[in-house]
N, C-alpha and C. Protein backbone atom coordinates (compact mmCIF):
# COMPACT_ATOMS: atom_id res chain seq x y z
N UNK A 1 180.11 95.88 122.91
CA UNK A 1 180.28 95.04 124.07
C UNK A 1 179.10 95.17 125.02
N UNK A 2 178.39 96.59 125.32
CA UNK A 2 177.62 96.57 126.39
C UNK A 2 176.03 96.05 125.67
N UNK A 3 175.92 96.05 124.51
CA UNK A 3 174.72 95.52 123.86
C UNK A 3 174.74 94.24 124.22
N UNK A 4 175.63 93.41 123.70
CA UNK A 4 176.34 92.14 124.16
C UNK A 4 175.59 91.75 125.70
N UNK A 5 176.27 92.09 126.88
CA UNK A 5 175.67 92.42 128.47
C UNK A 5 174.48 92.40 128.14
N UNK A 6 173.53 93.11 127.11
CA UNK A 6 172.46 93.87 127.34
C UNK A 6 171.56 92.68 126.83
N UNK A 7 171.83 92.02 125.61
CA UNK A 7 171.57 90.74 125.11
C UNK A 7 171.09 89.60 126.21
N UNK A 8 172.31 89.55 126.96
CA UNK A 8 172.48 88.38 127.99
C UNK A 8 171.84 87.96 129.00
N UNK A 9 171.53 89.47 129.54
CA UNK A 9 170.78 89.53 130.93
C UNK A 9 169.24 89.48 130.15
N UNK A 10 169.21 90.05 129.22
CA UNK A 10 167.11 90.26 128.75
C UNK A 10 167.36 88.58 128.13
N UNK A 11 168.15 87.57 127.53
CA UNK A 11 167.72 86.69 127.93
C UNK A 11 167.64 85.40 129.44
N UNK A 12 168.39 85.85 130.27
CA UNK A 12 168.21 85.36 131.64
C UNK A 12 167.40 85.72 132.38
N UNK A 13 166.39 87.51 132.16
CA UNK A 13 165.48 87.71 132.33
C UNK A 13 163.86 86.57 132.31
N UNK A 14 164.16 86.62 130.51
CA UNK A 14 163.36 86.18 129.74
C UNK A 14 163.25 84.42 130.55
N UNK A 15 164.39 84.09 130.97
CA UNK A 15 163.91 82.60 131.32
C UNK A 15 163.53 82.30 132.71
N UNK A 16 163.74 83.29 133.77
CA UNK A 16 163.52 83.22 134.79
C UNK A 16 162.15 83.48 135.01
N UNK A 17 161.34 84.68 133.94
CA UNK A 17 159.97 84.52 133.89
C UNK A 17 159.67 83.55 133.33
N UNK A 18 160.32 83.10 132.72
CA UNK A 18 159.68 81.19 132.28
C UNK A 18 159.43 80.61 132.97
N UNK A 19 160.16 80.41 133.75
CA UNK A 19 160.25 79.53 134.40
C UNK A 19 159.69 79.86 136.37
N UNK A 20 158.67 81.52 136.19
CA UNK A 20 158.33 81.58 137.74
C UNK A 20 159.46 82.13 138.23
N UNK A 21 160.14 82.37 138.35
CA UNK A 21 161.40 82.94 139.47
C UNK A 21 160.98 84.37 139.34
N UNK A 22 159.96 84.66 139.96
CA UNK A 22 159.88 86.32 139.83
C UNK A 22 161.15 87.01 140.75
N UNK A 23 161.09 86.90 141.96
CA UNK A 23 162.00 87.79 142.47
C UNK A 23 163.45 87.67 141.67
N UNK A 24 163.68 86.76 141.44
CA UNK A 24 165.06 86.70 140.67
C UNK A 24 164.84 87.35 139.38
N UNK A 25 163.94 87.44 138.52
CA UNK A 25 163.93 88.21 137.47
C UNK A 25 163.91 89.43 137.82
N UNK A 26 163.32 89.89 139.37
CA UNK A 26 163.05 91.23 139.40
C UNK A 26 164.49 92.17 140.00
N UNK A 27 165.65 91.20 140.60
CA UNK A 27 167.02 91.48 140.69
C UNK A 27 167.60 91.89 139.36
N UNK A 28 167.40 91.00 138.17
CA UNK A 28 168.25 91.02 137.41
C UNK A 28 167.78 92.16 136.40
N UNK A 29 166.71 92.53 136.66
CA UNK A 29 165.89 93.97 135.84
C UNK A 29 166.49 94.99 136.18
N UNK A 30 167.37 95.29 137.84
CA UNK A 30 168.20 96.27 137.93
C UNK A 30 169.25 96.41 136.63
N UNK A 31 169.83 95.43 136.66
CA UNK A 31 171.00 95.22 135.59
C UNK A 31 170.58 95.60 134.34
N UNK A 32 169.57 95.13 134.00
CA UNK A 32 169.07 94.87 132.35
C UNK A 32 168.73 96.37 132.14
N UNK A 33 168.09 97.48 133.67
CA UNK A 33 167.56 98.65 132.76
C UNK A 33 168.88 99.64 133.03
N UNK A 34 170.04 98.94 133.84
CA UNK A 34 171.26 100.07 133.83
C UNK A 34 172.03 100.03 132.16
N UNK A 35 171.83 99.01 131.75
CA UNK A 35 172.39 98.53 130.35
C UNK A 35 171.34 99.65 129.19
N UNK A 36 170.56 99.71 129.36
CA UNK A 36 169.51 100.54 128.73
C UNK A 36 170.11 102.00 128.74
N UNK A 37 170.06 102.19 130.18
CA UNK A 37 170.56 103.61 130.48
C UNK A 37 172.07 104.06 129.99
N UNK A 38 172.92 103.35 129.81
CA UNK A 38 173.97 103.40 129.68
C UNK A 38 173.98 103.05 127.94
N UNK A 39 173.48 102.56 127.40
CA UNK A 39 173.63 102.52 126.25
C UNK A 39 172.87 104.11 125.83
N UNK A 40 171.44 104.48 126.20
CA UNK A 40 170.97 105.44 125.28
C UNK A 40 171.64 106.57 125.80
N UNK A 41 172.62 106.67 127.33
CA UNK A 41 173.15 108.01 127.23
C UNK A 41 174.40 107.87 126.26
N UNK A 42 175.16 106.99 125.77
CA UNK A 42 176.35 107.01 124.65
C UNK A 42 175.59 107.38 123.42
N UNK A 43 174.07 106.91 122.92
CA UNK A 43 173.66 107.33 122.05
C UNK A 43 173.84 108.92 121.73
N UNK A 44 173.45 109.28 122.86
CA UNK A 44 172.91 111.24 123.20
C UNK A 44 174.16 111.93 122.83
N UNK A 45 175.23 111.14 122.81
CA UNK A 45 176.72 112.28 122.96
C UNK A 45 177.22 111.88 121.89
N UNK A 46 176.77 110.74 120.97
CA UNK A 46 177.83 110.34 119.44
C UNK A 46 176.92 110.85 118.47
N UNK A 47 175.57 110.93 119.10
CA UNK A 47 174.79 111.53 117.94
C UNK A 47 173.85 110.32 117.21
């Protein structure tokens, strides 16, 4: 599910630098690198 999230936002990222909207891409990079963080610490504890 959170890969999913993680999917979603790096492409709404991806179009907002398309399309120039820096500050709005640079909001939604909070999100995109908590999804990061949160995925590789579940990595660290299942192994």
């Amino acid at each position: 599910m959170l890969h999913q999230q993680q999917i979603k936002l790096l492409r709404q990222w991806r179009e907002l630098q398309h399309l120039g909207k820096q500050e709005e891409a640079e909001k939604l990079l909070v999100e995109l690198f908590l999804t990061v963080n949160a995925i590789s610490g579940g990595l660290r504890t299942t192994g």
